[in-house]
C-alpha atoms as a PDB file:
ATOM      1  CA  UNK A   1      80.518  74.246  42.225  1.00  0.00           C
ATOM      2  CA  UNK A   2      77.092  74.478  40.122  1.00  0.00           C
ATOM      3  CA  UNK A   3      74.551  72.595  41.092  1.00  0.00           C
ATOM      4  CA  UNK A   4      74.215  70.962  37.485  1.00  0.00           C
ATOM      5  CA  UNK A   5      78.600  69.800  38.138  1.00  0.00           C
ATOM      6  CA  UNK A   6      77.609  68.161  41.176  1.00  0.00           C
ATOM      7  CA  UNK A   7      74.260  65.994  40.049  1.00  0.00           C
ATOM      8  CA  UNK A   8      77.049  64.730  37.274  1.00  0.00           C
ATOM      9  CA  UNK A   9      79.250  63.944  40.017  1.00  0.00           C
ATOM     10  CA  UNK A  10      76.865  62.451  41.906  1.00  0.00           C
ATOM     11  CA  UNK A  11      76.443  59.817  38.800  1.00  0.00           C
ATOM     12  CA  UNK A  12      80.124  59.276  38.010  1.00  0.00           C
ATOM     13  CA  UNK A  13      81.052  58.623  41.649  1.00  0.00           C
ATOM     14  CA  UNK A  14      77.747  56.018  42.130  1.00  0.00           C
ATOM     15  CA  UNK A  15      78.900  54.034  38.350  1.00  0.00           C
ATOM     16  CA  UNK A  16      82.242  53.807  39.857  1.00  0.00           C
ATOM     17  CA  UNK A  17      81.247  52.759  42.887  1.00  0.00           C
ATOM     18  CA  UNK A  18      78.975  50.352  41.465  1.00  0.00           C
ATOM     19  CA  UNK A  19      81.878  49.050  39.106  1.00  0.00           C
ATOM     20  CA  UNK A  20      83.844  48.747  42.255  1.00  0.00           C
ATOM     21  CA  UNK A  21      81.616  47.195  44.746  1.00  0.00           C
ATOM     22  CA  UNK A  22      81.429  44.251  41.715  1.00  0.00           C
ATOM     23  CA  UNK A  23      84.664  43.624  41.296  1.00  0.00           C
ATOM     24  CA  UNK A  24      85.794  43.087  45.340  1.00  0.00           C
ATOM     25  CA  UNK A  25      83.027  41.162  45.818  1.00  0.00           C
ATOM     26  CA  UNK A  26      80.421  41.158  48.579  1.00  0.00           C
ATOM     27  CA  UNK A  27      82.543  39.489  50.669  1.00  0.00           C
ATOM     28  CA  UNK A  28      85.196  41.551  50.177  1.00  0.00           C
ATOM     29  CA  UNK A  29      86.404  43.702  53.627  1.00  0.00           C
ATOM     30  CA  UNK A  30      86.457  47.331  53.305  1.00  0.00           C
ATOM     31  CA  UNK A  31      89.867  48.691  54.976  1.00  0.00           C
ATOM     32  CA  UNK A  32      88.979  52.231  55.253  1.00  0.00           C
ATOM     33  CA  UNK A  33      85.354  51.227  56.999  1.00  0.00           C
ATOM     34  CA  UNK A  34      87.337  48.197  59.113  1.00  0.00           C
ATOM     35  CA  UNK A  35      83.953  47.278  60.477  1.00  0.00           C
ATOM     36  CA  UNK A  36      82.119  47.016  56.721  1.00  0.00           C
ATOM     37  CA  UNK A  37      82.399  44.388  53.582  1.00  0.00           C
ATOM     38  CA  UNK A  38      81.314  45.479  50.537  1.00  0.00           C
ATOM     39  CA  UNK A  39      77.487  44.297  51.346  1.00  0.00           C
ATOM     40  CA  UNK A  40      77.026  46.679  54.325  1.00  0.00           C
ATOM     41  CA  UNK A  41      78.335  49.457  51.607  1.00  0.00           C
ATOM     42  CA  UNK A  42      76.374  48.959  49.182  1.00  0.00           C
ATOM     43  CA  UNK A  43      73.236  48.538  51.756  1.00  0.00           C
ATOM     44  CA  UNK A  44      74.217  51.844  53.532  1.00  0.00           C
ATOM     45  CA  UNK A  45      74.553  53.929  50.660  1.00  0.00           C
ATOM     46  CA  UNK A  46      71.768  52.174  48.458  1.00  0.00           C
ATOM     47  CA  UNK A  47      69.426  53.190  51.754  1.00  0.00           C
ATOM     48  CA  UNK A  48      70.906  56.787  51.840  1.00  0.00           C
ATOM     49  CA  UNK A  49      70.427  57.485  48.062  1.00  0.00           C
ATOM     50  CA  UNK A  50      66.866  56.410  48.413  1.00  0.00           C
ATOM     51  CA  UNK A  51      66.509  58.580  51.634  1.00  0.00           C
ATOM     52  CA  UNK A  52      67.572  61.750  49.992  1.00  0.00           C
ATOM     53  CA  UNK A  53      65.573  61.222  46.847  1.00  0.00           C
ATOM     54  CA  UNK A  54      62.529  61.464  48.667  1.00  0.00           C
ATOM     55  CA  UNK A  55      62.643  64.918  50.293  1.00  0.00           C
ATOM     56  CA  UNK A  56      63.520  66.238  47.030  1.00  0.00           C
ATOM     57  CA  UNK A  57      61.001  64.045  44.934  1.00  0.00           C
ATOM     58  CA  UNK A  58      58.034  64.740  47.369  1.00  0.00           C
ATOM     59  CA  UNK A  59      59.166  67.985  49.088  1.00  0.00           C
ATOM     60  CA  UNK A  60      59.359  66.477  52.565  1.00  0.00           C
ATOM     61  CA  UNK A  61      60.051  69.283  54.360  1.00  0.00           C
ATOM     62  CA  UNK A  62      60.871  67.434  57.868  1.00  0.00           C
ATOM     63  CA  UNK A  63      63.400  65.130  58.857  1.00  0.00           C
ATOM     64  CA  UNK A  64      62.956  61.752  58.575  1.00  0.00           C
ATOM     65  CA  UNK A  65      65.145  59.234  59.615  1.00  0.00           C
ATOM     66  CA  UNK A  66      66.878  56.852  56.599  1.00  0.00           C
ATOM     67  CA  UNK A  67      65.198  53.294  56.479  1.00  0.00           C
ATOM     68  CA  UNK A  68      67.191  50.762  58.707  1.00  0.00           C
ATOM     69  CA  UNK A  69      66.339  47.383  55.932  1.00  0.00           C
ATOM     70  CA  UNK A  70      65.290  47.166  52.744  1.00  0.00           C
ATOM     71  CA  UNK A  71      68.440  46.272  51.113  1.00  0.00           C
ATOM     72  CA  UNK A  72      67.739  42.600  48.821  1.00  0.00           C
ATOM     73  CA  UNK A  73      69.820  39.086  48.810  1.00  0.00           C
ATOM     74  CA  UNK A  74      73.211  39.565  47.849  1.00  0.00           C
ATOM     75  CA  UNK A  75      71.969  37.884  44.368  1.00  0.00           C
ATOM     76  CA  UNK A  76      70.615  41.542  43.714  1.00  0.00           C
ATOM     77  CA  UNK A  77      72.525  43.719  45.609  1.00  0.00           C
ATOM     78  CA  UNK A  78      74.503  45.391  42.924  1.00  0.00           C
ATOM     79  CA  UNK A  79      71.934  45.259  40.541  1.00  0.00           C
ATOM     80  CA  UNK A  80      69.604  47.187  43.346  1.00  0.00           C
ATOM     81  CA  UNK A  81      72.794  49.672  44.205  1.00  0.00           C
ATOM     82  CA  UNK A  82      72.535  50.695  40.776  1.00  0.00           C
ATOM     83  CA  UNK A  83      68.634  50.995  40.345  1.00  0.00           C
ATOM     84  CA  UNK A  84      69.096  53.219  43.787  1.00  0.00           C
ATOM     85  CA  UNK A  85      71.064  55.145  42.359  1.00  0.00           C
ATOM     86  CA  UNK A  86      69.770  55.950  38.827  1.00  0.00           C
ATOM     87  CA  UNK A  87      66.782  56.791  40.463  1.00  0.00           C
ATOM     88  CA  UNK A  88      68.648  59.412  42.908  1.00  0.00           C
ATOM     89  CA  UNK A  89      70.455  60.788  39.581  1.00  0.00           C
ATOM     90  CA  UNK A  90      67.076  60.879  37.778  1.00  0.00           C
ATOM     91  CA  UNK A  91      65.275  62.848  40.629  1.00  0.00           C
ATOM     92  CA  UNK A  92      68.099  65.052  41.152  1.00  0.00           C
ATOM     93  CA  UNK A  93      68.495  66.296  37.210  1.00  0.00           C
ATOM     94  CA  UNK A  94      64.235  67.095  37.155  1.00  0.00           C
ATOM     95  CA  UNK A  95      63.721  68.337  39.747  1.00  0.00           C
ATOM     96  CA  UNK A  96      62.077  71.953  40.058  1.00  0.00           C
ATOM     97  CA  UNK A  97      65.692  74.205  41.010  1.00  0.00           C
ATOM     98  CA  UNK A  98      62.947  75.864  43.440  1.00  0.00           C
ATOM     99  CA  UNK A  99      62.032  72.748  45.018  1.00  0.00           C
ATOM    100  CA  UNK A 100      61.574  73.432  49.035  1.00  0.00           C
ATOM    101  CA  UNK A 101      62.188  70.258  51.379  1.00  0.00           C
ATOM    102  CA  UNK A 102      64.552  69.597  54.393  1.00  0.00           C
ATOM    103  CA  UNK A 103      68.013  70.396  54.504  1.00  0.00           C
ATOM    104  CA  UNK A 104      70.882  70.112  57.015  1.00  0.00           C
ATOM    105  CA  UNK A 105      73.857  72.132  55.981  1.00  0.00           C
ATOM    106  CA  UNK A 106      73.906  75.646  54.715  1.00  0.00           C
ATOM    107  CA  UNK A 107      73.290  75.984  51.056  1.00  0.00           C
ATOM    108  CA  UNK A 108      71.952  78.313  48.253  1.00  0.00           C
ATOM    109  CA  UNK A 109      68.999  76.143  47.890  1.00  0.00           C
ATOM    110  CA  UNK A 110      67.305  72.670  48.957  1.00  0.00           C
ATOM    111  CA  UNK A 111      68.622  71.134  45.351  1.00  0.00           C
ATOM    112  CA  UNK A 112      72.183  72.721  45.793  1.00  0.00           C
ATOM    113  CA  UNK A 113      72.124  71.246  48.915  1.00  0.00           C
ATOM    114  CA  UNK A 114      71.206  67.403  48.276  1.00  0.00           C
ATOM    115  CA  UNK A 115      73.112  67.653  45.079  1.00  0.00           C
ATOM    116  CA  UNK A 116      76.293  68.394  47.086  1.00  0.00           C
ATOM    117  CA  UNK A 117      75.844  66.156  50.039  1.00  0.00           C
ATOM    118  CA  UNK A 118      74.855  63.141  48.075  1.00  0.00           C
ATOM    119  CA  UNK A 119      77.999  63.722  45.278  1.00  0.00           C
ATOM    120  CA  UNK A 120      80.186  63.864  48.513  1.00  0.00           C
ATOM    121  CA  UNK A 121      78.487  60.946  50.202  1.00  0.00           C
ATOM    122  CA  UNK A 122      79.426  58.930  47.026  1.00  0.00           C
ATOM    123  CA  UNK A 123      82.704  59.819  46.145  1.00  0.00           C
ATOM    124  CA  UNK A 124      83.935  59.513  49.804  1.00  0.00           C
ATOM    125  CA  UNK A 125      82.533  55.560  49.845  1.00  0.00           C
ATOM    126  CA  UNK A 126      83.376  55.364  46.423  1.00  0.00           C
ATOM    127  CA  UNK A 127      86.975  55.612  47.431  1.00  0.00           C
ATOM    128  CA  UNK A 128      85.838  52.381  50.087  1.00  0.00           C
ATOM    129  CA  UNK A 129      85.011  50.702  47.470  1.00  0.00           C
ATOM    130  CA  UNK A 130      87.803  50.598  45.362  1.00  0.00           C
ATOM    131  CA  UNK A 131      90.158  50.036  48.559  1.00  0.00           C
ATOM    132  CA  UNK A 132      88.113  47.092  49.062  1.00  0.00           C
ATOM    133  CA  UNK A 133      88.965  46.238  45.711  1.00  0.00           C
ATOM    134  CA  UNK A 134      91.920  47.194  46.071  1.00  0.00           C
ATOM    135  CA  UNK A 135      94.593  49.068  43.366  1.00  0.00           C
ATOM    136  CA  UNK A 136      95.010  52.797  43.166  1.00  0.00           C
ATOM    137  CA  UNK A 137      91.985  55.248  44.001  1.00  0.00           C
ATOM    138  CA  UNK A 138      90.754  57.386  40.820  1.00  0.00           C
ATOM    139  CA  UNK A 139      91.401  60.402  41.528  1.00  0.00           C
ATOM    140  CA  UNK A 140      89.016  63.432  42.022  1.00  0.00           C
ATOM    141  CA  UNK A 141      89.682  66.957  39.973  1.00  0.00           C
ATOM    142  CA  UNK A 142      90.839  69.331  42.702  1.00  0.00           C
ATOM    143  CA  UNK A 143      87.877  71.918  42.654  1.00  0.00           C
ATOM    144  CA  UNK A 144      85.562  68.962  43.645  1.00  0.00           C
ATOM    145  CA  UNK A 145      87.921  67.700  46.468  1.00  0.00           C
ATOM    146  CA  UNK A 146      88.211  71.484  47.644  1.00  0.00           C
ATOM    147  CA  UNK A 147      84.260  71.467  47.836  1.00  0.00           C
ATOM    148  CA  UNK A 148      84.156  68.384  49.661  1.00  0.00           C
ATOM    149  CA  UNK A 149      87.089  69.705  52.225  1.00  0.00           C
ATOM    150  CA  UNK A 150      84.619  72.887  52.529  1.00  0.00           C
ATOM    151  CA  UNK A 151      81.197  70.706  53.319  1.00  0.00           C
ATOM    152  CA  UNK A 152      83.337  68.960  56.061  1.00  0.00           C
ATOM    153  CA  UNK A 153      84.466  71.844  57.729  1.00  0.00           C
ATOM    154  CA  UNK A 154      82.254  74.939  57.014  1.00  0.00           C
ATOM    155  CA  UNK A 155      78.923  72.499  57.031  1.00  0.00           C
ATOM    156  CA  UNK A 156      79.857  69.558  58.705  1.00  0.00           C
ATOM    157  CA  UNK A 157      82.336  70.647  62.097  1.00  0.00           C
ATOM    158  CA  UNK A 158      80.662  74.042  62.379  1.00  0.00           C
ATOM    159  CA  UNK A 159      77.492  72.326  63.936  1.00  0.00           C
ATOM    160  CA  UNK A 160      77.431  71.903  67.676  1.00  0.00           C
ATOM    161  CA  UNK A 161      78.174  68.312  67.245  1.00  0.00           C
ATOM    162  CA  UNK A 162      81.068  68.288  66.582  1.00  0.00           C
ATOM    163  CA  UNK A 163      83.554  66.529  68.836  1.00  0.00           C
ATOM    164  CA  UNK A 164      87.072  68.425  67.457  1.00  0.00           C
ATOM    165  CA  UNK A 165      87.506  70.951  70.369  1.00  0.00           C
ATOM    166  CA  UNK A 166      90.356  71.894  72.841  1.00  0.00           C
ATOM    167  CA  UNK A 167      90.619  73.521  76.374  1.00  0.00           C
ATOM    168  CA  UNK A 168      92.167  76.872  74.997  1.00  0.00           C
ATOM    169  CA  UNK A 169      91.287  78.690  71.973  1.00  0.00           C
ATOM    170  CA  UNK A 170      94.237  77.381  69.288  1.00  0.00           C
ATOM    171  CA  UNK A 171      93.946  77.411  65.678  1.00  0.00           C
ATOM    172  CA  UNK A 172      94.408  74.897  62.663  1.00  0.00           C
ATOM    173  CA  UNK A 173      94.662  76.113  59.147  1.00  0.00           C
ATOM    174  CA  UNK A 174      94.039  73.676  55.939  1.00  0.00           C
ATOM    175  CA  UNK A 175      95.077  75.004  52.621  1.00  0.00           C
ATOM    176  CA  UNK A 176      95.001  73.347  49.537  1.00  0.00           C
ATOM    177  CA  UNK A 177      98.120  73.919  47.655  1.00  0.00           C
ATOM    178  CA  UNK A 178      97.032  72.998  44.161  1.00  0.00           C
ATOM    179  CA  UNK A 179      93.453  75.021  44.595  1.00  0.00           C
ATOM    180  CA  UNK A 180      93.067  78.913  45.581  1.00  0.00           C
ATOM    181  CA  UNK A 181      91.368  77.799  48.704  1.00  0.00           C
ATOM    182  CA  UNK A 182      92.145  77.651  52.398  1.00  0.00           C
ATOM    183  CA  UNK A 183      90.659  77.426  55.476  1.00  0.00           C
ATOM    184  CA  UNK A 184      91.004  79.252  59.001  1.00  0.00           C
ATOM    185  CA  UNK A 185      89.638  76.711  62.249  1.00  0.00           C
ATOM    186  CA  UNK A 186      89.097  78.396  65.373  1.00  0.00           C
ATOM    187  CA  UNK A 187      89.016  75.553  68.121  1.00  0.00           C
ATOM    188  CA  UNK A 188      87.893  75.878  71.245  1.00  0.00           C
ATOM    189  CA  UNK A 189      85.562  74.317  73.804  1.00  0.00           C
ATOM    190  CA  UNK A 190      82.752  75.477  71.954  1.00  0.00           C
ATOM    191  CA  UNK A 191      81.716  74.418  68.362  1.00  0.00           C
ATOM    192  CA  UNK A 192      84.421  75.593  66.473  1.00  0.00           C
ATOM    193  CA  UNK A 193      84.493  78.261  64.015  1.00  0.00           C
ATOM    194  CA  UNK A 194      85.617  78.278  60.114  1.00  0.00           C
ATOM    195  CA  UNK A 195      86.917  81.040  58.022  1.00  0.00           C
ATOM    196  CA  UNK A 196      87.563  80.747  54.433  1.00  0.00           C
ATOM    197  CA  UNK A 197      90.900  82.498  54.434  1.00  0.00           C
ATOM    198  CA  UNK A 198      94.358  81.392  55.376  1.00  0.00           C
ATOM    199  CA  UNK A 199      95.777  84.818  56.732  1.00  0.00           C
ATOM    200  CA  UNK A 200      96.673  85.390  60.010  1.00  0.00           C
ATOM    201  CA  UNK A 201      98.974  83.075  62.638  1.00  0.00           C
ATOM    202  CA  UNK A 202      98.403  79.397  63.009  1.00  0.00           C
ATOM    203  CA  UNK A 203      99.263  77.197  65.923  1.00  0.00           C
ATOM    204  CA  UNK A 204      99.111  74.135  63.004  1.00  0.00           C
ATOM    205  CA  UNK A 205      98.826  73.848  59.159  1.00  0.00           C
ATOM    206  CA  UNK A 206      97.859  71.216  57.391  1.00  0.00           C
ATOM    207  CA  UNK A 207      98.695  71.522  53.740  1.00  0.00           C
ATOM    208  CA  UNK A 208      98.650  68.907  50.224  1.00  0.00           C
ATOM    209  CA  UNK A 209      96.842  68.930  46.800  1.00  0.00           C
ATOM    210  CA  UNK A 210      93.016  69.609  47.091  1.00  0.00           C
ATOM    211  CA  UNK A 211      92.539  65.452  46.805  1.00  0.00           C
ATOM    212  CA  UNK A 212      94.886  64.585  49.883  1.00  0.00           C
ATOM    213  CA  UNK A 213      93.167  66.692  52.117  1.00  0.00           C
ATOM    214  CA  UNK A 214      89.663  65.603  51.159  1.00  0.00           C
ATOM    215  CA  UNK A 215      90.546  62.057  51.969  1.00  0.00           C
ATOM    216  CA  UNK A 216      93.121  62.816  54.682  1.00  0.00           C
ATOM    217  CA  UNK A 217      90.038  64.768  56.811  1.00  0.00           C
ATOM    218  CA  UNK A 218      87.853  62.403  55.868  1.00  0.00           C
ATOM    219  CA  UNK A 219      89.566  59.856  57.343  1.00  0.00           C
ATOM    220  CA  UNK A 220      90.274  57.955  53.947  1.00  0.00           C
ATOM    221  CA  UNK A 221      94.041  58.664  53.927  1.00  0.00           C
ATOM    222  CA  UNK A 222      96.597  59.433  57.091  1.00  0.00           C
ATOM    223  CA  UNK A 223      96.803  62.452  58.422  1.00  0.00           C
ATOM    224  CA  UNK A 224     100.284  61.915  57.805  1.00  0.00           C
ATOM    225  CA  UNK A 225      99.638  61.941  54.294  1.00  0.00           C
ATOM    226  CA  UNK A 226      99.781  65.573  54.899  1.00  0.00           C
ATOM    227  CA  UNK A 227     102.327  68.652  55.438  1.00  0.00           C
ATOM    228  CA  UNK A 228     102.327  69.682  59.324  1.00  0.00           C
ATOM    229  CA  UNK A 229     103.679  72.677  60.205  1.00  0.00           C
ATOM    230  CA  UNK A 230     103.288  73.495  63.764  1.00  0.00           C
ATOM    231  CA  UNK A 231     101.696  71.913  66.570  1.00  0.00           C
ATOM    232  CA  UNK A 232     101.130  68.141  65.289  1.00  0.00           C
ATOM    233  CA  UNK A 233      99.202  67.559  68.396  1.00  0.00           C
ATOM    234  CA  UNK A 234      95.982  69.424  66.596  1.00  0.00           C
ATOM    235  CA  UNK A 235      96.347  67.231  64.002  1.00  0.00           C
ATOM    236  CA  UNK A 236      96.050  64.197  66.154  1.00  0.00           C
ATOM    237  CA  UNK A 237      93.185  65.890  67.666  1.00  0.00           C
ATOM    238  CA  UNK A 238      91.874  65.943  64.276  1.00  0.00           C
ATOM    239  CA  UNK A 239      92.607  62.384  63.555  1.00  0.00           C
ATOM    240  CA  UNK A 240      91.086  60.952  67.059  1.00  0.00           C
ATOM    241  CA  UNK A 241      88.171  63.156  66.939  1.00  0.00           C
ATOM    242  CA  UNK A 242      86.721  63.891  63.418  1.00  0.00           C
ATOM    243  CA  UNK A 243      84.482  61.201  62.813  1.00  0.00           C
ATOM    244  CA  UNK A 244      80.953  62.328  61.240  1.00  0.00           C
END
């Protein structure tokens, strides 16, 4: 997706959130983060948003760690949320496309990349937001779910520290079945590997619309929520052992 697609995203996802976070109420438990309420959302994210506007608005090019406090009262927590976040939108749209800071994941440039990681970060606890509020998530168009299912597994699991590995090479495939996309996982003990095909002989494939799998790998829906063809023990794997 274009950089300019996901800086929009990034604002729909944090309004909604916003909208979300408001209506459950501070109070309100968050079932798909069992150990959150809606506070420690919106003072997680709130601190994240700020974090990642800075390397982009000052061009911090080493990592720094995001603040542990600074959230307000709950009198002002929304309200704050939202300033957090317009100001993360706001850096994001002016800033220089050549801007050079710290990055994590691959991407075609430092803006690409905090454009895509905080639209992601939003939508994926925008969806704990509304299950704290409770009704039917919005949905997401399937080209930016297929980006998200492609930061989680080409960026995300590809780094060493990732925890989804088995004793003997096997392989999981993911394919989106409403999106041209699909995805090849070579497990092993090491890191595992990620193709962006969905050729070749699978010992499991997980399959859905590009929006089930983006919530279903992020740990936002079942696994079950899925089609498994094959071995359903790599899916478990997947399940017990994805957590970012």
């Amino acid at each position: 997706m274009e950089t300019a697609e996901l800086i929009q995203a990034v604002d729909r996802e944090g309004l909604s959130l916003a909208d979300a976070a408001a209506e459950a109420g501070l109070d309100a438990p968050v079932p798909t983060c069992p150990d959150w309420r809606v506070r420690d959302l919106l003072s997680h994210l709130g601190r994240v948003h700020g974090w990642a506007a800075r390397f982009v608005a000052e061009g911090l090019t080493k990592p720094v760690r995001p603040p542990a406090e600074g959230a307000p009262a709950d009198a002002e927590l929304v309200a704050w949320y939202r300033e957090v976040h317009g100001r993360l939108v706001d850096v994001l749209t002016h800033a220089d496309p050549e801007v050079k800071c710290f990055t994590f994941l691959p991407a075609d440039s430092p803006l690409a990349f905090w454009a895509r990681r905080q639209a992601h970060e939003t939508a994926i606890h925008r969806i704990d937001a509304e299950s704290a509020r409770g009704g039917d998530f919005s949905p997401f168009t399937p080209e930016f779910a297929a980006d998200g299912v492609d930061e989680l597994l080409a960026g995300f699991h590809s780094r060493d520290r990732s925890q989804v590995r088995t004793d003997t090479p096997r392989t999981l495939r993911v394919r989106a079945t409403d999106q041209a996309a699909a995805w090849t996982i070579r497990l092993s003990q090491d890191a595992l590997r990620v193709e962006r095909h969905g050729e070749g002989a699978a010992d499991c494939e997980l399959s859905g619309p590009a929006h089930d799998l983006y919530l279903a790998l992020w740990n936002r829906l079942p696994i079950s929520a899925l089609t498994t063809e094959g071995d359903e023990k790599l899916a478990e794997l997947w399940r017990e052992h994805s957590k970012i």
